[in-house]
PDB file of N, CA and C in Angstrom:
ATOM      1  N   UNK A   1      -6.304  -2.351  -8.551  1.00  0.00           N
ATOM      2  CA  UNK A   1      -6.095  -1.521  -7.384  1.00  0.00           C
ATOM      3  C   UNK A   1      -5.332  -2.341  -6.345  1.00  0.00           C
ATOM      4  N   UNK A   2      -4.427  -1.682  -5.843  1.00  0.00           N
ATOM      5  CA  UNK A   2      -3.767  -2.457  -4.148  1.00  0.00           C
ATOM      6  C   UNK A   2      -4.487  -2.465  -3.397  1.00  0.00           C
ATOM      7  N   UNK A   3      -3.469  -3.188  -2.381  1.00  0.00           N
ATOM      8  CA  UNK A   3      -4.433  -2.697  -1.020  1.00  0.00           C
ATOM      9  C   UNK A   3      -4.272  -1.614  -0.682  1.00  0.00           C
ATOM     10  N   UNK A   4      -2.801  -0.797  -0.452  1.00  0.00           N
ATOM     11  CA  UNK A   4      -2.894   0.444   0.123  1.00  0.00           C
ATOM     12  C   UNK A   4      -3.658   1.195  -0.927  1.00  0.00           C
ATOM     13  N   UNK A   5      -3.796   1.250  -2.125  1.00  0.00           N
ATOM     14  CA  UNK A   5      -4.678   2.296  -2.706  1.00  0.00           C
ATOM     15  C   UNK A   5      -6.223   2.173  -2.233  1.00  0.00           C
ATOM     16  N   UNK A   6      -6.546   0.809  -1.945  1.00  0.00           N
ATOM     17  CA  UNK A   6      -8.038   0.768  -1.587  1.00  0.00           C
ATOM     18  C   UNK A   6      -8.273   1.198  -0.099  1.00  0.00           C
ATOM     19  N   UNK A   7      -7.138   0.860   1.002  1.00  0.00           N
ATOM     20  CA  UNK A   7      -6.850   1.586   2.127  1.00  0.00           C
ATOM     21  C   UNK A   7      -7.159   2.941   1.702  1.00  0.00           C
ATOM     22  N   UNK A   8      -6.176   3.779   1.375  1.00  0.00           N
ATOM     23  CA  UNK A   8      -6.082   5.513   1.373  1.00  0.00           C
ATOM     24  C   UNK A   8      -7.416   5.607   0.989  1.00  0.00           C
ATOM     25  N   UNK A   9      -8.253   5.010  -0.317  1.00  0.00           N
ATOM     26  CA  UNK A   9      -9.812   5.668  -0.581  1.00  0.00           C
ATOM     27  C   UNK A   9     -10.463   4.960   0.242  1.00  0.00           C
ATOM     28  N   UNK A  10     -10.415   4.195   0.925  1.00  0.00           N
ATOM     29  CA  UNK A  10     -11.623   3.613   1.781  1.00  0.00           C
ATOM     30  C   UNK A  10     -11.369   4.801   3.268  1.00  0.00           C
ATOM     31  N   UNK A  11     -10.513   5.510   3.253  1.00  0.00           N
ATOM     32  CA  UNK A  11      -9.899   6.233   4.667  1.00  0.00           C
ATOM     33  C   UNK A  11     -10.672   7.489   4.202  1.00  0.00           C
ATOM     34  N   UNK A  12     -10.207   8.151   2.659  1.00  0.00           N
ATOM     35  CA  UNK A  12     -10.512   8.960   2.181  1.00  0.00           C
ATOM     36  C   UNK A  12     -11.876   9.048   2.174  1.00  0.00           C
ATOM     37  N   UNK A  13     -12.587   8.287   1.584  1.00  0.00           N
ATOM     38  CA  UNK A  13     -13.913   8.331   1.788  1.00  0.00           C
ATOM     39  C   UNK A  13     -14.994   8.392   3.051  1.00  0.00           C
ATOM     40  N   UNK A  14     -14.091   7.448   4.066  1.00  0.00           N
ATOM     41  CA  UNK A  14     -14.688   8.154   5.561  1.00  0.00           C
ATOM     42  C   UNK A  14     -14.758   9.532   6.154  1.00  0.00           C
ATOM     43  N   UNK A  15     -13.789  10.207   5.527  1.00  0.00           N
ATOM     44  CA  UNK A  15     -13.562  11.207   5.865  1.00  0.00           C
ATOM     45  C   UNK A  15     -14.377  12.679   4.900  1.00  0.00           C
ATOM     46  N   UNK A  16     -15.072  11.836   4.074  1.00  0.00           N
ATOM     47  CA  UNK A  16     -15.237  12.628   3.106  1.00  0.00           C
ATOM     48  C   UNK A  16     -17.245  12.079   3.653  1.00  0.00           C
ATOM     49  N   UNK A  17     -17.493  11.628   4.176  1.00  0.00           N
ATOM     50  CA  UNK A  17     -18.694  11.155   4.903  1.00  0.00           C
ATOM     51  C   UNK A  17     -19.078  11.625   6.093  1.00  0.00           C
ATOM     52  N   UNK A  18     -17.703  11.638   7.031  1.00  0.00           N
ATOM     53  CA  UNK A  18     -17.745  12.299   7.872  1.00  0.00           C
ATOM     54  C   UNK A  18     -18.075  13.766   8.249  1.00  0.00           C
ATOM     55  N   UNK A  19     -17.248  14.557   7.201  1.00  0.00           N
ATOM     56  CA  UNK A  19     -17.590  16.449   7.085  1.00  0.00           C
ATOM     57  C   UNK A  19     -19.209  16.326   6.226  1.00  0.00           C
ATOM     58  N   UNK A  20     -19.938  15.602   5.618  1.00  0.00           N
ATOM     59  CA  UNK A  20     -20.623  15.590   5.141  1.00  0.00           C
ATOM     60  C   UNK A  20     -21.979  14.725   6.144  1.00  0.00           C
ATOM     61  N   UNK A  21     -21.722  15.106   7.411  1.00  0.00           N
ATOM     62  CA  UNK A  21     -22.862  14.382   8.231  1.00  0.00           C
ATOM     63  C   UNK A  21     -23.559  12.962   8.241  1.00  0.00           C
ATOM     64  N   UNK A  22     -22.444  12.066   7.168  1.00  0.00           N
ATOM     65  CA  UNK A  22     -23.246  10.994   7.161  1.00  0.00           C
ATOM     66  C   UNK A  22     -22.561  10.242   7.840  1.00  0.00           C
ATOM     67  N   UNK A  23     -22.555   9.563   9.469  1.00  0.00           N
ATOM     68  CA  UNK A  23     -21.642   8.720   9.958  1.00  0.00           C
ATOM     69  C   UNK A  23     -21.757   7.467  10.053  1.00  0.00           C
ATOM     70  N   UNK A  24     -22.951   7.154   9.630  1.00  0.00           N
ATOM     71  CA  UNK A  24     -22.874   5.626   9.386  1.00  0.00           C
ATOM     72  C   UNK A  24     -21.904   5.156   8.225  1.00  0.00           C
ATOM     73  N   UNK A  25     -22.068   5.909   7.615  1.00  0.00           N
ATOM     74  CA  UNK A  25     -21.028   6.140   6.312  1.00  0.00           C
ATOM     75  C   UNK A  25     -19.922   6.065   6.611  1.00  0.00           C
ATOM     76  N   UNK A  26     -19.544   6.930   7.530  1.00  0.00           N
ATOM     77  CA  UNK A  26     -17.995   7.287   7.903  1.00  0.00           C
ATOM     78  C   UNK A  26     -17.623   6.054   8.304  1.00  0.00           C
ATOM     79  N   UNK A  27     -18.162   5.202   9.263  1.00  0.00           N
ATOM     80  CA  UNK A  27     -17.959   4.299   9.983  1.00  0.00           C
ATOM     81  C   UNK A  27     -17.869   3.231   9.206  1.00  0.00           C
ATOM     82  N   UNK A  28     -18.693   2.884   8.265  1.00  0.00           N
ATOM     83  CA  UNK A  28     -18.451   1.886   7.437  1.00  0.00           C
ATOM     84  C   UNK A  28     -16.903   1.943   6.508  1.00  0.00           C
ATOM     85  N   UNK A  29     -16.979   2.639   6.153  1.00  0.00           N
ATOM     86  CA  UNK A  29     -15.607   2.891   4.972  1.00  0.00           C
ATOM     87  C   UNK A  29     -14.596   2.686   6.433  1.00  0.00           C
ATOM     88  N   UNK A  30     -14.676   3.192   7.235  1.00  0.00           N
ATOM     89  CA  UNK A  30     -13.437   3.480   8.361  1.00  0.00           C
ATOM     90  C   UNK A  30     -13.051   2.056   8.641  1.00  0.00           C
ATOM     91  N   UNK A  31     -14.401   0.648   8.722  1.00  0.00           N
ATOM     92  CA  UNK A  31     -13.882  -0.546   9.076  1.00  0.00           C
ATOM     93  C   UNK A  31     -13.428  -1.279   8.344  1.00  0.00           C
ATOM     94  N   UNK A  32     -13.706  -1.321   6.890  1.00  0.00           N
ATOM     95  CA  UNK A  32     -13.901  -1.656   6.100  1.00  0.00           C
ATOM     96  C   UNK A  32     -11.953  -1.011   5.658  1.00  0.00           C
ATOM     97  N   UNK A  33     -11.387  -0.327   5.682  1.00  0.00           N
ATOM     98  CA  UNK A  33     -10.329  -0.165   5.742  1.00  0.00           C
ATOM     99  C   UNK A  33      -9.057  -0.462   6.718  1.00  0.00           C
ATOM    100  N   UNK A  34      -9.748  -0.668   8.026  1.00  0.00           N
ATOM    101  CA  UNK A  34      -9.218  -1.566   9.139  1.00  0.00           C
ATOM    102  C   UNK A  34      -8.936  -2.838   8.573  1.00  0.00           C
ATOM    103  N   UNK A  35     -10.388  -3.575   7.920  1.00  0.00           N
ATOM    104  CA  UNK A  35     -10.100  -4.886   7.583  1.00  0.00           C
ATOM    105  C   UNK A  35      -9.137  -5.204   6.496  1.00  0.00           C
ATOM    106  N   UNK A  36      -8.740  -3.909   5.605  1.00  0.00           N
ATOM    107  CA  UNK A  36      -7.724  -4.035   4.509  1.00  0.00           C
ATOM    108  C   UNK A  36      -6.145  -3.959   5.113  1.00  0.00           C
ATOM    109  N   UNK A  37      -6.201  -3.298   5.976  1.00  0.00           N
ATOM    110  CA  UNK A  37      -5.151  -2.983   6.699  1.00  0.00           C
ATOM    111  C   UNK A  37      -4.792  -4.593   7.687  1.00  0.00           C
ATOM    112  N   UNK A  38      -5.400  -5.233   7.963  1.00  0.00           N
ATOM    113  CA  UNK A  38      -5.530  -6.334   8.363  1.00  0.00           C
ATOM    114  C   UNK A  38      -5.297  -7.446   7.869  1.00  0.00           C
ATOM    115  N   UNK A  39      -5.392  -7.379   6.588  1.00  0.00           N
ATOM    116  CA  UNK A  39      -5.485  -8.353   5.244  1.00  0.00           C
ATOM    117  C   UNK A  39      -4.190  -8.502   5.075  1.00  0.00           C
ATOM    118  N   UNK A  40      -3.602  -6.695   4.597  1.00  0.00           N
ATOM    119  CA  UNK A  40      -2.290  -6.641   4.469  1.00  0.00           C
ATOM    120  C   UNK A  40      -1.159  -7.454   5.447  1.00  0.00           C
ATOM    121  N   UNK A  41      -1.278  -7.037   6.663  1.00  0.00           N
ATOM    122  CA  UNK A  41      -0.344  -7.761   8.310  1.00  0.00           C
ATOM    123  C   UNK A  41      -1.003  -9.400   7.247  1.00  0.00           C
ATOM    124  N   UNK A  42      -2.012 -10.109   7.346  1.00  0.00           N
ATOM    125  CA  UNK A  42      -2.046 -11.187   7.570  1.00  0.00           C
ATOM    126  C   UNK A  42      -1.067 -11.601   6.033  1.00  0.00           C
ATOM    127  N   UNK A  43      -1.118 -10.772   5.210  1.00  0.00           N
ATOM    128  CA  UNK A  43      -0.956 -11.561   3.417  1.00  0.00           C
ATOM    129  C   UNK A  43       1.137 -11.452   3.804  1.00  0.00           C
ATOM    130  N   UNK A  44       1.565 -10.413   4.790  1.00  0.00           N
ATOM    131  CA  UNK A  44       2.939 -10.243   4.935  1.00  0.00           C
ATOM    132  C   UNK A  44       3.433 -11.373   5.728  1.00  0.00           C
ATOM    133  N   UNK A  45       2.667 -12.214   6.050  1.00  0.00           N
ATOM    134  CA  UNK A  45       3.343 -13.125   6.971  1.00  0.00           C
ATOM    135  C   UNK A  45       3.912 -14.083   6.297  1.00  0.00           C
ATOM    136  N   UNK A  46       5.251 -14.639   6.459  1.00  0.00           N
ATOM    137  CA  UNK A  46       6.127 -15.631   5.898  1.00  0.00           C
ATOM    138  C   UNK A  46       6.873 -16.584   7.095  1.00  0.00           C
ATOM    139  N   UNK A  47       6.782 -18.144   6.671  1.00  0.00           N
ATOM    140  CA  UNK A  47       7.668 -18.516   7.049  1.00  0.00           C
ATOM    141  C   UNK A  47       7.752 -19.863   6.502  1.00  0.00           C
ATOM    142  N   UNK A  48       7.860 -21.065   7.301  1.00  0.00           N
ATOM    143  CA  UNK A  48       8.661 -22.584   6.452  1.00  0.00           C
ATOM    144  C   UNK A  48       7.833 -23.244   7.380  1.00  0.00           C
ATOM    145  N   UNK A  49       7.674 -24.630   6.790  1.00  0.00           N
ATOM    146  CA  UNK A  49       7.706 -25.746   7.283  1.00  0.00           C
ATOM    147  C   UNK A  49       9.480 -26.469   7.698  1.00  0.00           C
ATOM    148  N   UNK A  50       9.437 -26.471   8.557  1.00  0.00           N
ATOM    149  CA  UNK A  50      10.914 -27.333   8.717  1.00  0.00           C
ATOM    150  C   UNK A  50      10.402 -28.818   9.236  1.00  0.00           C
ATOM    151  N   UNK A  51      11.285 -29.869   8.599  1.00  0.00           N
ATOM    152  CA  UNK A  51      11.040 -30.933   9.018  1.00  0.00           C
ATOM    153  C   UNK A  51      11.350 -32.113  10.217  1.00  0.00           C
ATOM    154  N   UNK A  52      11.194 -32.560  10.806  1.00  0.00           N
ATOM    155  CA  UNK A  52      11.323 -32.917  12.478  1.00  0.00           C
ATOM    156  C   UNK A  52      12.281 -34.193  12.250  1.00  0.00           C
ATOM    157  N   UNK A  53      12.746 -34.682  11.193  1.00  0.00           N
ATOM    158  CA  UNK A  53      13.722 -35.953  10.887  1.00  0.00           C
ATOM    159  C   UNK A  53      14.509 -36.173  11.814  1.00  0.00           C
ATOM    160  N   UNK A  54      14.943 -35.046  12.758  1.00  0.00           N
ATOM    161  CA  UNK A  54      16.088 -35.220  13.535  1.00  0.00           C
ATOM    162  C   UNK A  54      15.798 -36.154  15.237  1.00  0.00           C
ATOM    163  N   UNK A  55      14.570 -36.502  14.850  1.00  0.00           N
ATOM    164  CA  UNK A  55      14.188 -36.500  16.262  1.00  0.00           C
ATOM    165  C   UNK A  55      14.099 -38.696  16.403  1.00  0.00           C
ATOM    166  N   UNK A  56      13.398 -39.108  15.935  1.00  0.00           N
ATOM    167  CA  UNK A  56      13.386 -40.218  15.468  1.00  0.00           C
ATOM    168  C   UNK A  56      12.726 -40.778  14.394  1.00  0.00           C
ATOM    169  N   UNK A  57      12.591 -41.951  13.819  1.00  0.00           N
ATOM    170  CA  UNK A  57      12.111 -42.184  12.921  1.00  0.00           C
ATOM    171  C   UNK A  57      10.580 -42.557  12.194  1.00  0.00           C
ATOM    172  N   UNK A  58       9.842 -42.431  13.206  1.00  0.00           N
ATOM    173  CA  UNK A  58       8.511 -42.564  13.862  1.00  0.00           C
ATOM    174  C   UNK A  58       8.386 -40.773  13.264  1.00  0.00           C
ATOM    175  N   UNK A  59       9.326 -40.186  13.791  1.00  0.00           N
ATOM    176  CA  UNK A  59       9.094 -38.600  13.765  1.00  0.00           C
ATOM    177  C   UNK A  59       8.887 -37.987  12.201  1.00  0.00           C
ATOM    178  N   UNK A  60       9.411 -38.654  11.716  1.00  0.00           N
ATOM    179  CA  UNK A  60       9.960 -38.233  10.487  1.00  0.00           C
ATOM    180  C   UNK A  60       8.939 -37.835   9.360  1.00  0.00           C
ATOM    181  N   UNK A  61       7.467 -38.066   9.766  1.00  0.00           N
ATOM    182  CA  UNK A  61       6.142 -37.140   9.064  1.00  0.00           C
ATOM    183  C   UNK A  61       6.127 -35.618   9.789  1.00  0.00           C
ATOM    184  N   UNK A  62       6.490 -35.645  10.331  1.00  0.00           N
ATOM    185  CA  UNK A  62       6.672 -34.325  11.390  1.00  0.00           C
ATOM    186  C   UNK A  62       7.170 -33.004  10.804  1.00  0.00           C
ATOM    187  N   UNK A  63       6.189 -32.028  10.479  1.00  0.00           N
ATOM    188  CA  UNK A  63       6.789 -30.809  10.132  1.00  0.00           C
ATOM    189  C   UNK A  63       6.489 -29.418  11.076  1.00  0.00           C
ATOM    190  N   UNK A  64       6.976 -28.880  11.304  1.00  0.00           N
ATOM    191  CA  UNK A  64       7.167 -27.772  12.227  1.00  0.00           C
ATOM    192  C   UNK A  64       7.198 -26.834  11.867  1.00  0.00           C
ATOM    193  N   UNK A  65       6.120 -25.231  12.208  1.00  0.00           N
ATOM    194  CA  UNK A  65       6.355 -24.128  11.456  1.00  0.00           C
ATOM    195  C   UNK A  65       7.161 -23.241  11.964  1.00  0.00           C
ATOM    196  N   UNK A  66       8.212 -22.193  11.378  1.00  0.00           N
ATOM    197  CA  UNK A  66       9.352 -21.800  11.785  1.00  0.00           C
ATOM    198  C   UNK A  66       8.734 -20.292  12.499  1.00  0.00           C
ATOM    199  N   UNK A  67       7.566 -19.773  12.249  1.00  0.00           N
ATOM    200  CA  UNK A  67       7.284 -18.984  13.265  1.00  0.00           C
ATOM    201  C   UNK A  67       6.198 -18.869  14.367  1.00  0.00           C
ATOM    202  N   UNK A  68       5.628 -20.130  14.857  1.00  0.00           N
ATOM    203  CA  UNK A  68       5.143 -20.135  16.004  1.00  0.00           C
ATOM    204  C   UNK A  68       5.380 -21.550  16.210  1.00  0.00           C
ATOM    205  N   UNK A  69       5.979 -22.317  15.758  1.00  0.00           N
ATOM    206  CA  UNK A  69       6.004 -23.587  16.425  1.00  0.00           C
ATOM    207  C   UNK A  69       5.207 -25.220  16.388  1.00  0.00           C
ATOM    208  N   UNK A  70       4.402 -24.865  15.536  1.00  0.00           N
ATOM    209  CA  UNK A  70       2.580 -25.689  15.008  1.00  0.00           C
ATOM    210  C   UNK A  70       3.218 -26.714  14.467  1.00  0.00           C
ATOM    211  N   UNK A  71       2.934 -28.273  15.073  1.00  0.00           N
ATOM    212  CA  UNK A  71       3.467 -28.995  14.280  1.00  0.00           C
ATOM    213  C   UNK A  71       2.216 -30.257  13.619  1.00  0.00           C
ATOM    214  N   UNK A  72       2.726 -30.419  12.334  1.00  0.00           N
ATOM    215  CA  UNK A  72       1.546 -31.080  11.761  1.00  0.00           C
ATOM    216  C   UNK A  72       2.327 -32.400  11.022  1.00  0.00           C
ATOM    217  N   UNK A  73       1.093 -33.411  10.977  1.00  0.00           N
ATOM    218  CA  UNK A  73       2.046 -34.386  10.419  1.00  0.00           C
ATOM    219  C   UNK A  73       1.532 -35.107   9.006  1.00  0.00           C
ATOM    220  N   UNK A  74       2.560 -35.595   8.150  1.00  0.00           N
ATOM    221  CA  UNK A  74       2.066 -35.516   6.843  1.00  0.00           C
ATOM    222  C   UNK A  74       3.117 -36.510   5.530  1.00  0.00           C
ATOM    223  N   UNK A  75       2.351 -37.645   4.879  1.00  0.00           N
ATOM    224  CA  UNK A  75       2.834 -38.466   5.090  1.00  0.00           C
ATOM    225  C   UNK A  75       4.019 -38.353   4.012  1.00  0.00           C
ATOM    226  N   UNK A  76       3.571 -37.550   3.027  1.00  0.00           N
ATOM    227  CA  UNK A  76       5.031 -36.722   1.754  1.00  0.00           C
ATOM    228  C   UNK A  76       5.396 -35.466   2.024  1.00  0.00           C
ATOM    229  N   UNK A  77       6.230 -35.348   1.251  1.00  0.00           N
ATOM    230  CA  UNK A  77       6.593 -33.364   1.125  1.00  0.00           C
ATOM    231  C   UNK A  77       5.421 -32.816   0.152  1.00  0.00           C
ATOM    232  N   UNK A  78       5.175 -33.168  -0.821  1.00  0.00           N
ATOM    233  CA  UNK A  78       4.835 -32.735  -1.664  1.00  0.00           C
ATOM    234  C   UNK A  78       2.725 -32.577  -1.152  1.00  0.00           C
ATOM    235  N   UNK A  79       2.606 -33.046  -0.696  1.00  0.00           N
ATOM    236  CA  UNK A  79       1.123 -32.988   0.551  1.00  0.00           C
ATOM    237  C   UNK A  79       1.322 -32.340   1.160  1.00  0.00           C
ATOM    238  N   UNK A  80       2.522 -31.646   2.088  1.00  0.00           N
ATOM    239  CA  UNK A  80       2.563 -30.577   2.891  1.00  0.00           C
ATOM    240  C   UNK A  80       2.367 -29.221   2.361  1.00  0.00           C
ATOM    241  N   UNK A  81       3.359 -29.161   1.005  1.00  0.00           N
ATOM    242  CA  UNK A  81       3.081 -27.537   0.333  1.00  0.00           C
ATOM    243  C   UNK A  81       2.080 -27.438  -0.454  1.00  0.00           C
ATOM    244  N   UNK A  82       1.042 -28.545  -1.128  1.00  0.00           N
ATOM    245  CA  UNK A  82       0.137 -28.681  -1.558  1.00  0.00           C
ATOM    246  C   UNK A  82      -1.084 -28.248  -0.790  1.00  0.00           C
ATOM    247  N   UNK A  83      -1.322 -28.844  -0.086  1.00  0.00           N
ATOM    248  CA  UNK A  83      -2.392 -28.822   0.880  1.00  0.00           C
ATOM    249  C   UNK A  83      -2.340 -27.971   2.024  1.00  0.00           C
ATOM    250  N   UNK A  84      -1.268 -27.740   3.037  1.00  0.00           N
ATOM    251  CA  UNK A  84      -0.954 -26.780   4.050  1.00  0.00           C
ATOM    252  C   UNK A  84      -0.068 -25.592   4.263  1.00  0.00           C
ATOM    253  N   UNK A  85       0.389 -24.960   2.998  1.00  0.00           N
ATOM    254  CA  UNK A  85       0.822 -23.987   2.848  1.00  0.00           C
ATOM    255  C   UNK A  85       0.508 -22.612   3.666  1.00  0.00           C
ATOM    256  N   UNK A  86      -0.729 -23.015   4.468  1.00  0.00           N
ATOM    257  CA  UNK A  86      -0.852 -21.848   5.327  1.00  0.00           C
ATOM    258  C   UNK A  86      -0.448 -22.683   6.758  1.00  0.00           C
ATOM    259  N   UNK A  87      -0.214 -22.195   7.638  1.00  0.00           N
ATOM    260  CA  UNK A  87      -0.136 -22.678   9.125  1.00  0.00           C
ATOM    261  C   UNK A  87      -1.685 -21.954   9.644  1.00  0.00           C
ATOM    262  N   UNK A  88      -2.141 -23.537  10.580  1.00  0.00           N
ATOM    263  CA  UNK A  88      -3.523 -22.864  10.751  1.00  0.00           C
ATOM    264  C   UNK A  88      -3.724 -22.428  12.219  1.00  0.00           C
ATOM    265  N   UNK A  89      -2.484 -22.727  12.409  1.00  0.00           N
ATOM    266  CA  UNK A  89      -2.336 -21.979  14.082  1.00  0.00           C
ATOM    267  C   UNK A  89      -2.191 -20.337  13.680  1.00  0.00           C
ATOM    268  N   UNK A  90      -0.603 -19.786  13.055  1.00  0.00           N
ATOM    269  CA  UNK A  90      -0.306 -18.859  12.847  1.00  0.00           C
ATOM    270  C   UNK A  90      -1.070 -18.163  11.797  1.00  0.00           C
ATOM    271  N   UNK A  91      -1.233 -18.430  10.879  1.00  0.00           N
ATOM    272  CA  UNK A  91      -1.873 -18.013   9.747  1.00  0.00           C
ATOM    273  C   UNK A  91      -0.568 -17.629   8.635  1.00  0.00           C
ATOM    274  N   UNK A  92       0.600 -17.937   9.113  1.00  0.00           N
ATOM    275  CA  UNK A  92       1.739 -17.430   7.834  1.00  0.00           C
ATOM    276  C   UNK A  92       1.641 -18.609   6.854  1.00  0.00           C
ATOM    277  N   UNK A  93       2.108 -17.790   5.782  1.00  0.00           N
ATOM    278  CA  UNK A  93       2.377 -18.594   4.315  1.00  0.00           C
ATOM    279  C   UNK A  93       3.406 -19.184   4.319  1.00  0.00           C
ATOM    280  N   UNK A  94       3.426 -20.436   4.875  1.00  0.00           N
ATOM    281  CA  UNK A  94       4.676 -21.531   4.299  1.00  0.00           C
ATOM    282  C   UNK A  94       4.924 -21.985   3.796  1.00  0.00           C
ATOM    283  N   UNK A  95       4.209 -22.100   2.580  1.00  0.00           N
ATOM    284  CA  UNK A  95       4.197 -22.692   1.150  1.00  0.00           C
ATOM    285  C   UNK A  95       5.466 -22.537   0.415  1.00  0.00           C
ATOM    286  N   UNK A  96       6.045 -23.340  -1.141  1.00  0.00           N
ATOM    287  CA  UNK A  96       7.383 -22.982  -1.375  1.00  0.00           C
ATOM    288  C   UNK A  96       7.074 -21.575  -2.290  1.00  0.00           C
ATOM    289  N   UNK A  97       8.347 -21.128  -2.525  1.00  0.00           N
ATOM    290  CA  UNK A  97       8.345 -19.898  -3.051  1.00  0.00           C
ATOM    291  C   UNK A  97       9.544 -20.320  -4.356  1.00  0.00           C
TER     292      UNK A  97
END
């Protein structure tokens, strides 16, 4: 199953709880599809590590994420996409592709 398919029945099913008087019900499926919908925004996020070399040589562990700015430092490349492929400021996937 996707997400949007588990979205539409988790929506569907609130609604199908709802005409049927049970609203704790409704309410549950209703958040519970918020949080899929949520999942989705967070799983779409993309961007890079770019590396700070340009700055000096001291700098040069220095990687920078290309959509909010988070910079982390790290002593190979291969430790950066290994280990920090998410940005833990932003939450995007910078990992290689």
């Amino acid at each position: 199953m996707t997400l949007d398919e588990a979205i539409e029945r988790y929506t569907s099913n609130a609604e199908y709880e709802r005409t049927h008087g049970n609203l704790q019900g409704c309410l549950d499926f209703k958040k519970l599809a918020e949080w899929l919908k949520e999942l989705k925004v967070f799983k779409s996020r993309k961007g890079k590590w770019l590396r700070m070399s340009d700055l000096s040589e001291q700098e040069d562990n220095r990687y920078k994420c290309s959509r909010c700015g988070n910079v982390i430092h790290h002593k190979n490349e291969m430790n950066l996409y290994t280990f920090n492929s998410w940005c833990g400021r932003c939450g995007s996937d910078n990992g290689r592709k």
